[in-house]
C-alpha atoms as a PDB file:
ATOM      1  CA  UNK A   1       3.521   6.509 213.567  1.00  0.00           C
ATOM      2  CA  UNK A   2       6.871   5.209 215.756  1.00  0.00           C
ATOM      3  CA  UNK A   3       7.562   7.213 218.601  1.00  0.00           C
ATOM      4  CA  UNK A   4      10.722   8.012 217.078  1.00  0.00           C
ATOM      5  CA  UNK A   5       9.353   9.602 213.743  1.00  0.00           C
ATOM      6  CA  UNK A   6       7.049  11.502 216.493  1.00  0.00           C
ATOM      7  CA  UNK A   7       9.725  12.764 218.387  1.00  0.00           C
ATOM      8  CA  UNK A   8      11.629  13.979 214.887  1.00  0.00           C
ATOM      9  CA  UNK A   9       8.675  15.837 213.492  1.00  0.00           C
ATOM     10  CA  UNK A  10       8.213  17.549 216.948  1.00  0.00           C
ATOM     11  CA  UNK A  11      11.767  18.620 217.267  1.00  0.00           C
ATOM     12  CA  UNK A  12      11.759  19.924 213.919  1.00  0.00           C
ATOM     13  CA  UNK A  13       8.392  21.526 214.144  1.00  0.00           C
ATOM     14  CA  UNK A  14       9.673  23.497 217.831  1.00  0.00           C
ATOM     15  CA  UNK A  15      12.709  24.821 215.736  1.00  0.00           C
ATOM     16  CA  UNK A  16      10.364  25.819 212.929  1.00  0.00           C
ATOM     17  CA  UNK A  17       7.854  27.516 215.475  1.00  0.00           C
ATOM     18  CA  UNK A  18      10.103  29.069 217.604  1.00  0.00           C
ATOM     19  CA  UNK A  19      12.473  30.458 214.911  1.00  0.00           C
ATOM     20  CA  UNK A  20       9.341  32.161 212.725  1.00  0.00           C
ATOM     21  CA  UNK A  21       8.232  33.427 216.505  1.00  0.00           C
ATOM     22  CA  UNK A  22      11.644  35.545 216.251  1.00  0.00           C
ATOM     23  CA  UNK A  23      11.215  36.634 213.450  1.00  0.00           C
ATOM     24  CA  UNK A  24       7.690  37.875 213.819  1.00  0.00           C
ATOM     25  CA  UNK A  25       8.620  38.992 217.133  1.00  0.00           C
ATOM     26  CA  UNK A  26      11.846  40.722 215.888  1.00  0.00           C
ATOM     27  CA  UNK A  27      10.005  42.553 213.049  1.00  0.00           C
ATOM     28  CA  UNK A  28       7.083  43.631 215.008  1.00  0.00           C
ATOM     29  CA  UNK A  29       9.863  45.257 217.834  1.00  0.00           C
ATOM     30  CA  UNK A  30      11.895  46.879 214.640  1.00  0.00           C
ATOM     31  CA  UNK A  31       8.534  48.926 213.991  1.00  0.00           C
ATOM     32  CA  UNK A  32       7.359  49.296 217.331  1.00  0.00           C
ATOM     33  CA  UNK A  33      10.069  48.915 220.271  1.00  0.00           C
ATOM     34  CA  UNK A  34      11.141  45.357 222.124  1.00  0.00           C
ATOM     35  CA  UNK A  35       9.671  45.758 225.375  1.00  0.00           C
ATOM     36  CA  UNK A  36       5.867  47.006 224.092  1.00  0.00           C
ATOM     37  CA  UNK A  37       6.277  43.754 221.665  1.00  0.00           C
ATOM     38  CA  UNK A  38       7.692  41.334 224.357  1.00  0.00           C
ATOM     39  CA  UNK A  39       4.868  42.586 226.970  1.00  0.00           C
ATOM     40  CA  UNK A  40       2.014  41.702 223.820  1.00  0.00           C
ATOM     41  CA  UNK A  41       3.964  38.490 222.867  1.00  0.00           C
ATOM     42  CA  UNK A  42       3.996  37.297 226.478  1.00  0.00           C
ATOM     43  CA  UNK A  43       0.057  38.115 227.096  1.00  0.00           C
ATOM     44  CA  UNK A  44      -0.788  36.843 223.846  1.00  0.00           C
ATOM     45  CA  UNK A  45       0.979  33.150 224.958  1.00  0.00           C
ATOM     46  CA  UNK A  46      -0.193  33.391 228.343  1.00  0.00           C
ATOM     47  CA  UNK A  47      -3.893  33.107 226.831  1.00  0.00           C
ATOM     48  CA  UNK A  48      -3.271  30.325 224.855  1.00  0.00           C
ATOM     49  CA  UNK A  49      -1.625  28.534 227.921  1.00  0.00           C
ATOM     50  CA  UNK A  50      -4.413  29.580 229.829  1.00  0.00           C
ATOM     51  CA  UNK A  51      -6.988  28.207 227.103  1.00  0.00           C
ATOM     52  CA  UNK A  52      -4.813  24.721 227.782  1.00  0.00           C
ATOM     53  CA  UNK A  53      -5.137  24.747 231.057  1.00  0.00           C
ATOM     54  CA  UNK A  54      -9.217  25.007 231.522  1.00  0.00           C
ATOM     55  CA  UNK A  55      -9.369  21.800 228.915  1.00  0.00           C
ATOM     56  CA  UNK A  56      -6.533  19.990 230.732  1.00  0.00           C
ATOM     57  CA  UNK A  57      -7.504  20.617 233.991  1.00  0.00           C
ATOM     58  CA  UNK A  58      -3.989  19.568 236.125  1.00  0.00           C
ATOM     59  CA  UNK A  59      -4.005  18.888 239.612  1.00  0.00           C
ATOM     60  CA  UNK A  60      -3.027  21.831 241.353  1.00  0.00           C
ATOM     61  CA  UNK A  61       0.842  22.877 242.529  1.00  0.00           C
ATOM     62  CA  UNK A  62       2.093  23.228 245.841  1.00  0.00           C
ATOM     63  CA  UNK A  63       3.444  26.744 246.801  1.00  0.00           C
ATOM     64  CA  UNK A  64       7.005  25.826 246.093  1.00  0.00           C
ATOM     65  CA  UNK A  65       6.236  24.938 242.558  1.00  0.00           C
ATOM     66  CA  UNK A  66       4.347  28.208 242.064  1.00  0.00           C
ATOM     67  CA  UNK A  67       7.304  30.276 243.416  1.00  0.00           C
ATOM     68  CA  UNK A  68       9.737  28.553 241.235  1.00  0.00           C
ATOM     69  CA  UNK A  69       7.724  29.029 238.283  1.00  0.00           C
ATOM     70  CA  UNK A  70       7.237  32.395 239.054  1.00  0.00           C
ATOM     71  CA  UNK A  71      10.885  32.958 239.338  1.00  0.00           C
ATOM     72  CA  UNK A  72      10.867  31.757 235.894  1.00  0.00           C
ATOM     73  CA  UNK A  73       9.210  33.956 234.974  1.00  0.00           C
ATOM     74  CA  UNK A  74      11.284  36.732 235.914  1.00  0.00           C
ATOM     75  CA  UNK A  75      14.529  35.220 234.316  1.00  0.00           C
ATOM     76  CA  UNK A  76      12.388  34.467 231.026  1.00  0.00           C
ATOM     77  CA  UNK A  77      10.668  38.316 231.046  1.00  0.00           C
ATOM     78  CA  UNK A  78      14.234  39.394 231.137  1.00  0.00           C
ATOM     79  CA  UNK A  79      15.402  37.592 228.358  1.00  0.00           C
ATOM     80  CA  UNK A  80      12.327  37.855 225.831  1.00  0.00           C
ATOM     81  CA  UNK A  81      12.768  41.550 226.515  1.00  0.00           C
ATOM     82  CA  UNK A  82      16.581  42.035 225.936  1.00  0.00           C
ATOM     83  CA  UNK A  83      15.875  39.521 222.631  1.00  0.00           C
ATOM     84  CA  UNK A  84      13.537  41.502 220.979  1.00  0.00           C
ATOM     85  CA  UNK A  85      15.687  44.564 221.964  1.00  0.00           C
ATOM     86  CA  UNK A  86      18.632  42.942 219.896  1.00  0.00           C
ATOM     87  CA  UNK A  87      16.440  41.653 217.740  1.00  0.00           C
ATOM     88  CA  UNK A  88      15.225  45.041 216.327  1.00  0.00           C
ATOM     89  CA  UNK A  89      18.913  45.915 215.652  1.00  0.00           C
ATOM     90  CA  UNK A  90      19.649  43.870 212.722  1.00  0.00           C
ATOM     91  CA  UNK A  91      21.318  40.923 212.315  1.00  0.00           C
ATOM     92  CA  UNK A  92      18.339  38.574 213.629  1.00  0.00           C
ATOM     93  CA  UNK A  93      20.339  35.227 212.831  1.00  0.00           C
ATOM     94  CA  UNK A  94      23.236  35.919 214.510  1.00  0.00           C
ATOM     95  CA  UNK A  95      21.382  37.490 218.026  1.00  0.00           C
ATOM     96  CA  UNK A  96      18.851  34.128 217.972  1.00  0.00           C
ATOM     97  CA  UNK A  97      21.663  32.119 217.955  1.00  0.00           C
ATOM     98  CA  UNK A  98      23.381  33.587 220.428  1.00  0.00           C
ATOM     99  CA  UNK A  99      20.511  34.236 222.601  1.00  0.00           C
ATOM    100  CA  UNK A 100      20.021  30.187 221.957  1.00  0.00           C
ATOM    101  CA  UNK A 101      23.249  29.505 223.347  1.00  0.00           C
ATOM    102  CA  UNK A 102      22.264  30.071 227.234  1.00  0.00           C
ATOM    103  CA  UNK A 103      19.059  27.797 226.623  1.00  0.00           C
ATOM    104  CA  UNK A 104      21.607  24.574 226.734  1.00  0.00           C
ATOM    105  CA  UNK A 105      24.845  25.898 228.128  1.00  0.00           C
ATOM    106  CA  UNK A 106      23.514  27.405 231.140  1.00  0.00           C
ATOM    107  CA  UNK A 107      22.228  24.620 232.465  1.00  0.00           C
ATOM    108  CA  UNK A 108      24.820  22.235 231.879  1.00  0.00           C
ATOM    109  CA  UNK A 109      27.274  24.207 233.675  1.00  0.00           C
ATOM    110  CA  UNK A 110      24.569  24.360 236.808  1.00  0.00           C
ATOM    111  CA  UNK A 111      24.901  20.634 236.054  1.00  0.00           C
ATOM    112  CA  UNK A 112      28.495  20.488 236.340  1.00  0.00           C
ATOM    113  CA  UNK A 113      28.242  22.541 239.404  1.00  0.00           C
ATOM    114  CA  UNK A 114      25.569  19.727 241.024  1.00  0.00           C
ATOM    115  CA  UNK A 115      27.906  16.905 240.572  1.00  0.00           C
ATOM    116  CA  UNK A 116      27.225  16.164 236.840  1.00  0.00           C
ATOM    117  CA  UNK A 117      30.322  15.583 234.986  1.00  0.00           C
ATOM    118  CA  UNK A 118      30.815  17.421 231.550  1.00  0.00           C
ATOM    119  CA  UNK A 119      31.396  14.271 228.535  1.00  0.00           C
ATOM    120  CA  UNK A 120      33.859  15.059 226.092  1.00  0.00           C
ATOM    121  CA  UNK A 121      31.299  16.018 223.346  1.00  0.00           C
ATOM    122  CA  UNK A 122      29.642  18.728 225.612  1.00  0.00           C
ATOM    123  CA  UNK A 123      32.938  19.719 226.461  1.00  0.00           C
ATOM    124  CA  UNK A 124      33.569  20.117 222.695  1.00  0.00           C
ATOM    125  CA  UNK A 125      29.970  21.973 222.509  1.00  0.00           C
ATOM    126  CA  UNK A 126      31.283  24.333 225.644  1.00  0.00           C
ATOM    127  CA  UNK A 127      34.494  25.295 223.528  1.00  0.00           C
ATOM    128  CA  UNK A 128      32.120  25.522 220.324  1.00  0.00           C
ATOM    129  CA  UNK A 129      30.216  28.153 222.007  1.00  0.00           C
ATOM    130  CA  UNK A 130      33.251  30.218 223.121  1.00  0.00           C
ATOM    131  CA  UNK A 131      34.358  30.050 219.692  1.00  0.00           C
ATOM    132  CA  UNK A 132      30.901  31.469 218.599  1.00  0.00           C
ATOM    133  CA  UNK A 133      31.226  34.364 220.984  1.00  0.00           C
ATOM    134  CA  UNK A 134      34.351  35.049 220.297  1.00  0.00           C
ATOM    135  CA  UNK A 135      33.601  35.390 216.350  1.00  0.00           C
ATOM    136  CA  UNK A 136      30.560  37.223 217.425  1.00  0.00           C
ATOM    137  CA  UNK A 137      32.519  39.884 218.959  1.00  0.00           C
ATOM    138  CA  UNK A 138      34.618  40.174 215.477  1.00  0.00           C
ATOM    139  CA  UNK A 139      31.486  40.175 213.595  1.00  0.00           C
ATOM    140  CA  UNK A 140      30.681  43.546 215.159  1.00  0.00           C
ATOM    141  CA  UNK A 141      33.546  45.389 213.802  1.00  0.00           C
ATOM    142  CA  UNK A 142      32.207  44.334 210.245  1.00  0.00           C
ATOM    143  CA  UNK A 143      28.882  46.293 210.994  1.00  0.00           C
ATOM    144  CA  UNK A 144      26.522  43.946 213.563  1.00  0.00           C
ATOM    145  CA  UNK A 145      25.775  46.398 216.442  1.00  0.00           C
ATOM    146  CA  UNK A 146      27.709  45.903 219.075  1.00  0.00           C
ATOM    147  CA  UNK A 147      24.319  46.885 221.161  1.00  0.00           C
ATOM    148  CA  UNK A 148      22.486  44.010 219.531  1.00  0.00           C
ATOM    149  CA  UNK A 149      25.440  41.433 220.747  1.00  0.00           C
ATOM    150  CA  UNK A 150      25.356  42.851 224.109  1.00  0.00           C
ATOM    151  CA  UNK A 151      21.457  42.096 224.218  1.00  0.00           C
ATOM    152  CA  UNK A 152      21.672  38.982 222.925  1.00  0.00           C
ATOM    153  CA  UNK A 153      24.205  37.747 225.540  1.00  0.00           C
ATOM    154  CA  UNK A 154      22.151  39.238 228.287  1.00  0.00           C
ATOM    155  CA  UNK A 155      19.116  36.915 226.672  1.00  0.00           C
ATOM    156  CA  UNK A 156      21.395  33.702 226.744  1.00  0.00           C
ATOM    157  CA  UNK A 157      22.220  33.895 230.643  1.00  0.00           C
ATOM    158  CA  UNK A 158      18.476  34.954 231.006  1.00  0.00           C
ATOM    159  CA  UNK A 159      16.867  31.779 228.803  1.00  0.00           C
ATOM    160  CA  UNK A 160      19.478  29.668 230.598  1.00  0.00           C
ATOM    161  CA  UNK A 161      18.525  30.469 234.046  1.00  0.00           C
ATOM    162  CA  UNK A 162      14.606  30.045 233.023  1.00  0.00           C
ATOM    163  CA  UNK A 163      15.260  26.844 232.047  1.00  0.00           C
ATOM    164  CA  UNK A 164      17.063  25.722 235.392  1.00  0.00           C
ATOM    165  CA  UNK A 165      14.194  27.345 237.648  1.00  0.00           C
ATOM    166  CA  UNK A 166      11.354  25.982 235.403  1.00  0.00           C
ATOM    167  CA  UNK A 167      13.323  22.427 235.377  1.00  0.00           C
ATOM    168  CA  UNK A 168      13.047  22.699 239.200  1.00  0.00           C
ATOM    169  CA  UNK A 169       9.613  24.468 238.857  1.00  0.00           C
ATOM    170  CA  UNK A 170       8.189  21.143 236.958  1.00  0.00           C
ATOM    171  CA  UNK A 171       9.880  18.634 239.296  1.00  0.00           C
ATOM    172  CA  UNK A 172       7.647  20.089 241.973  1.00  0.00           C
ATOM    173  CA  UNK A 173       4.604  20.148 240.352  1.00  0.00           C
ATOM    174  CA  UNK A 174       2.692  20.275 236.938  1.00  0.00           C
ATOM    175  CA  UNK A 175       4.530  21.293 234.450  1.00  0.00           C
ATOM    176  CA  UNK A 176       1.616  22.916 232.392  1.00  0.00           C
ATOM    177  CA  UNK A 177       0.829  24.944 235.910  1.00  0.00           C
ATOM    178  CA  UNK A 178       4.663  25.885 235.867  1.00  0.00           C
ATOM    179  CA  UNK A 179       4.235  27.318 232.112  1.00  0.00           C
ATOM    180  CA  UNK A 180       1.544  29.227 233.605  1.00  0.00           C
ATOM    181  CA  UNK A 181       3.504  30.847 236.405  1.00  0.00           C
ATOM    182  CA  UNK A 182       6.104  31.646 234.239  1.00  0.00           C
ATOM    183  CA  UNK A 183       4.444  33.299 231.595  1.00  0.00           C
ATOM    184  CA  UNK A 184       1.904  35.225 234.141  1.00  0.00           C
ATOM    185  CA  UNK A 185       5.257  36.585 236.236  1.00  0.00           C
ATOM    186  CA  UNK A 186       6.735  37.983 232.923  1.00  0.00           C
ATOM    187  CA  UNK A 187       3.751  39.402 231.359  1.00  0.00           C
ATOM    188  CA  UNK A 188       3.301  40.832 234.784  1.00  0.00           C
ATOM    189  CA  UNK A 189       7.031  42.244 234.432  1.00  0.00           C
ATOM    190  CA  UNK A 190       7.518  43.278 231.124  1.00  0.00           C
ATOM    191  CA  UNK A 191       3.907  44.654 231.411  1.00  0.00           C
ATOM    192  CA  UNK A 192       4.718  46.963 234.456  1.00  0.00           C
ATOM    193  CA  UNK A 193       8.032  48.367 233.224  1.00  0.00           C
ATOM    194  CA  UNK A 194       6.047  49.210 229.454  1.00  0.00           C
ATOM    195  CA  UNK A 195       3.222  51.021 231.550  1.00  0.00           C
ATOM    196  CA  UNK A 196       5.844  52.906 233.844  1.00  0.00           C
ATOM    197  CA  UNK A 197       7.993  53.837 230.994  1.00  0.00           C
ATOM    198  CA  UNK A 198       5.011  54.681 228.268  1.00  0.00           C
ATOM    199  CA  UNK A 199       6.748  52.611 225.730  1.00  0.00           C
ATOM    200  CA  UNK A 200       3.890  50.733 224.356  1.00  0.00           C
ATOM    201  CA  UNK A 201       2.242  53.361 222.788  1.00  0.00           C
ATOM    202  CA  UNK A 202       3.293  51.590 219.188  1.00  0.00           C
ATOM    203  CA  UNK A 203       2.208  48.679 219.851  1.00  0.00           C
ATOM    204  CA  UNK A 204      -1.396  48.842 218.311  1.00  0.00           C
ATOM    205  CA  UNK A 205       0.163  49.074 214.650  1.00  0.00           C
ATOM    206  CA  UNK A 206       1.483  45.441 215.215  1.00  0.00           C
ATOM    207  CA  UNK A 207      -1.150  43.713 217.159  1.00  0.00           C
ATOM    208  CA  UNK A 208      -1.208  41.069 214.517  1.00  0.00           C
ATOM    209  CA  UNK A 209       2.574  39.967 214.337  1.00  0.00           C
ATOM    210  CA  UNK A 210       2.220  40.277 218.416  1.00  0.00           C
ATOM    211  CA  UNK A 211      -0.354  37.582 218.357  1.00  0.00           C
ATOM    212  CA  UNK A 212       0.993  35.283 215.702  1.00  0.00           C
ATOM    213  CA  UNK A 213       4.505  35.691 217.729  1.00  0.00           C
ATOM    214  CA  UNK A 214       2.982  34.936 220.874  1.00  0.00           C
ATOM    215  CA  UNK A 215       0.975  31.552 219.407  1.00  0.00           C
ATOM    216  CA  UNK A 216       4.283  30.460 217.713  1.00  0.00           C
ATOM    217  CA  UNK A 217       6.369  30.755 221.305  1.00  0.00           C
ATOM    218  CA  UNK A 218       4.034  28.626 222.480  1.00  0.00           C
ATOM    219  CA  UNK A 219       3.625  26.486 219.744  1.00  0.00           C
ATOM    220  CA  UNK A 220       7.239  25.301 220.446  1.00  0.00           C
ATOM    221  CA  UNK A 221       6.976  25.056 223.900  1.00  0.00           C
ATOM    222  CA  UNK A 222       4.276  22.148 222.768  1.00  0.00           C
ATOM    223  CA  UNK A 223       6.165  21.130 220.229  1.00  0.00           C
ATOM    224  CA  UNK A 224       9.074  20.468 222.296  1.00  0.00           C
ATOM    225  CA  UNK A 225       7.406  18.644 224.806  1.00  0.00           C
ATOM    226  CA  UNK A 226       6.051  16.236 222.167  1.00  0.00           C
ATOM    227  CA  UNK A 227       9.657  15.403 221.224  1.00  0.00           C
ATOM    228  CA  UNK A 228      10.659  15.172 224.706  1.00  0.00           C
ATOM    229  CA  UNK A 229       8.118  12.163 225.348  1.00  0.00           C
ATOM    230  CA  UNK A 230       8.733  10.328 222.515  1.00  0.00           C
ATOM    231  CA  UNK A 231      12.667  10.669 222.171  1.00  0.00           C
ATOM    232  CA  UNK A 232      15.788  11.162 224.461  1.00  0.00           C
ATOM    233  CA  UNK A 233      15.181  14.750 226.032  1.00  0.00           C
ATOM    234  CA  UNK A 234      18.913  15.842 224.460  1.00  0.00           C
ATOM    235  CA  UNK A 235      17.874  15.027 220.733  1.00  0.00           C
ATOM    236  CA  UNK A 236      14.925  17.091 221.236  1.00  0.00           C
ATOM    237  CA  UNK A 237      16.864  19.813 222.694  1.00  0.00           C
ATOM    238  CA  UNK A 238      19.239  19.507 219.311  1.00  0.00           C
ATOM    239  CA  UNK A 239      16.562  19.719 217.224  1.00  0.00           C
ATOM    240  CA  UNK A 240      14.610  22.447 218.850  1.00  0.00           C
ATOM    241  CA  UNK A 241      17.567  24.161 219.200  1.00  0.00           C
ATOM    242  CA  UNK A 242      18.137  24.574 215.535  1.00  0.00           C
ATOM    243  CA  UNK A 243      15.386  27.478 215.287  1.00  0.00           C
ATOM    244  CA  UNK A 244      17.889  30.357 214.718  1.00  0.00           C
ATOM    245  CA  UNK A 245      18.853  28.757 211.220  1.00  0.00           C
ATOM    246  CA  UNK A 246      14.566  29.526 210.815  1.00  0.00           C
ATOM    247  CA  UNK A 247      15.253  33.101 211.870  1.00  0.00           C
ATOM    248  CA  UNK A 248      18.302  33.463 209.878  1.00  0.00           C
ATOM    249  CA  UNK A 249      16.591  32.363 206.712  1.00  0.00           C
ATOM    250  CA  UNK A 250      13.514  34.307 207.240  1.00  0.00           C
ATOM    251  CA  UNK A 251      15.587  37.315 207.727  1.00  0.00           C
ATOM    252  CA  UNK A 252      17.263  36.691 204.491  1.00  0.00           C
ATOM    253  CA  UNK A 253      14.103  35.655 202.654  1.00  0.00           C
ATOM    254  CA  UNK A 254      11.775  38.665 203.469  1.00  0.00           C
ATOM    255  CA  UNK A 255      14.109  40.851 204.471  1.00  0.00           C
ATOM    256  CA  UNK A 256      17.463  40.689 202.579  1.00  0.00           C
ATOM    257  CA  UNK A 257      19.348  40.577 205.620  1.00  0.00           C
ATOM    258  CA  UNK A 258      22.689  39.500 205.292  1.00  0.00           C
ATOM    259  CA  UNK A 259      25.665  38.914 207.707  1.00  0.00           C
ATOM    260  CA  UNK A 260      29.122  39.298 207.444  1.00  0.00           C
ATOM    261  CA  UNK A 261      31.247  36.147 207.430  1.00  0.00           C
ATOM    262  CA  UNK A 262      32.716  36.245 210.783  1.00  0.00           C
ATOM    263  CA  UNK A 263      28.554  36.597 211.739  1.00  0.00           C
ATOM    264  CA  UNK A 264      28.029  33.427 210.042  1.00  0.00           C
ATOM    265  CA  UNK A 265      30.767  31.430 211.211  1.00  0.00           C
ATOM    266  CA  UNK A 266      29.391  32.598 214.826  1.00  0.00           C
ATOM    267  CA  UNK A 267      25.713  31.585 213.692  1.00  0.00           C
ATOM    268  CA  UNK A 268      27.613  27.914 212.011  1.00  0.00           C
ATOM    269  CA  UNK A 269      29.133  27.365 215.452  1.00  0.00           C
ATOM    270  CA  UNK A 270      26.294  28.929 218.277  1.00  0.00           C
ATOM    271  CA  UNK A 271      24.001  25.487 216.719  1.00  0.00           C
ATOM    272  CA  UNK A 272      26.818  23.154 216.726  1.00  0.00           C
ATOM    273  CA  UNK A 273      27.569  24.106 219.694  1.00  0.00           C
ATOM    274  CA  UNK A 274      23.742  23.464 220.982  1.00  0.00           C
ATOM    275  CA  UNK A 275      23.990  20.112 218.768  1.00  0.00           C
ATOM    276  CA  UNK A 276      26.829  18.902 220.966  1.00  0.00           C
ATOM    277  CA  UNK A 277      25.847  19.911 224.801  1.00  0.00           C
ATOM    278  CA  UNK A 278      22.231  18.564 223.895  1.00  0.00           C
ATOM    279  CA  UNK A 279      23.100  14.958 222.511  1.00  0.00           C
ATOM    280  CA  UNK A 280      26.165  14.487 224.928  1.00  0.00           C
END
């Protein structure tokens, strides 16, 4: 099979994986809170990575790579928890794609901070995603939660920050072991505040959606770093990125969720928005 046909089918599969894992994660946290869901989605995806790792066998990281991933793993504990949070609220299409939003723009800005000059077509994606904000925050006066927004933007500077420390994370070492860090630090996090707060006392009744959620996060973490190989790392960020159109029809499908227009023209311009920063 060409590389490129590869690297299509492994973009598209990531955006199919990750957008079912909100989904499953999002209706396991409506029946059973975010943070008890997020701690059993993280665990459940740190034992598959784990499972990789004994047949892999990497070389092992230097301490700087292990603290960066671990500081990952903070930023992406953070932002799992606050998406499942706004995820239980309703409107799942609209919060993924916001949440989505920090995964790209986040860490072009750092970019353009570092010396890396926006191009006009991820300064179009930049303005895209302030227009998909903007109609976000109009979509909650036709009945999205304002809560759930709020969430979801907390997720989007979380996601984007856990992609700049892993980045740095996997420049210093495997990135496999960098995964690992990651996911250990947030289970570790999300874990602690669910056993200091008693919140997980639901979770048992979704142990099943936990798991499959958990397999399909990582599932796109693989399947993203298929297309990454085998095509420019931008067009696999474009087509990874289009997993909150999965959520969104999943939500409709199964649950008859619908969103006001103003949610949908946010939704229409969060991915084109992702489509533009990625491939410029």
């Amino acid at each position: 099979m060409p590389p490129a046909l590869i690297g299509l089918v492994a973009g598209v599969a990531a955006a199919c994986s990750f957008g079912a894992g909100d989904f499953t994660g999002g209706t396991a946290a409506r029946r059973a809170g975010g943070l008890g869901v997020a701690a059993g989605v993280q665990l459940a995806g740190l034992a598959a990575l784990l499972v990789g790792l004994v047949i892999v066998r990497p070389p092992l990281p230097d301490a700087s790579a292990i603290a960066m991933g671990l500081a990952a793993g903070i930023a992406g504990g953070i932002g799992l928890a606050a998406l499942y949070a706004g995820l239980a609220l309703g409107a799942m299409g609209l919060v993924a794609a916001l949440s989505g939003l920090g995964s790209v723009l986040i860490p072009t800005l750092v970019g353009t901070v570092t010396g890396v000059l926006l191009t006009p077509v991820q300064l179009a994606g930049v303005l895209l995603a302030g227009v998909a904000a903007a109609t976000a925050g109009g979509a909650s006066r036709s009945g999205v939660s304002r809560a759930a927004l709020a969430l979801a933007a907390v997720a989007a500077v979380a996601f984007g920050s856990w992609y700049v420390l892993l980045d740095l994370a996997a420049d210093a070492g495997d990135p496999l072991w960098s995964l690992v860090g990651s996911r250990l630090s947030s289970t570790l996090l999300i874990g602690a505040v669910v056993i200091l707060g008693r919140r997980g006392s639901r979770v048992g009744s979704v142990v099943p959606l936990i798991v499959v959620a958990g397999l399909l996060d990582v599932g796109g973490n693989v399947g993203f770093v298929v297309a990454r190989d085998a095509i420019p790392v931008g067009l696999a960020a474009a087509l990874s990125g289009l997993y909150p159109l999965v959520t969104m029809v999943l939500a409709r499908a199964i649950l008859g969720e619908r969103l006001p227009k103003l949610g949908l023209v946010a939704v229409a311009a969060a991915i084109a928005a992702v489509v533009l920063i990625s491939i410029g």
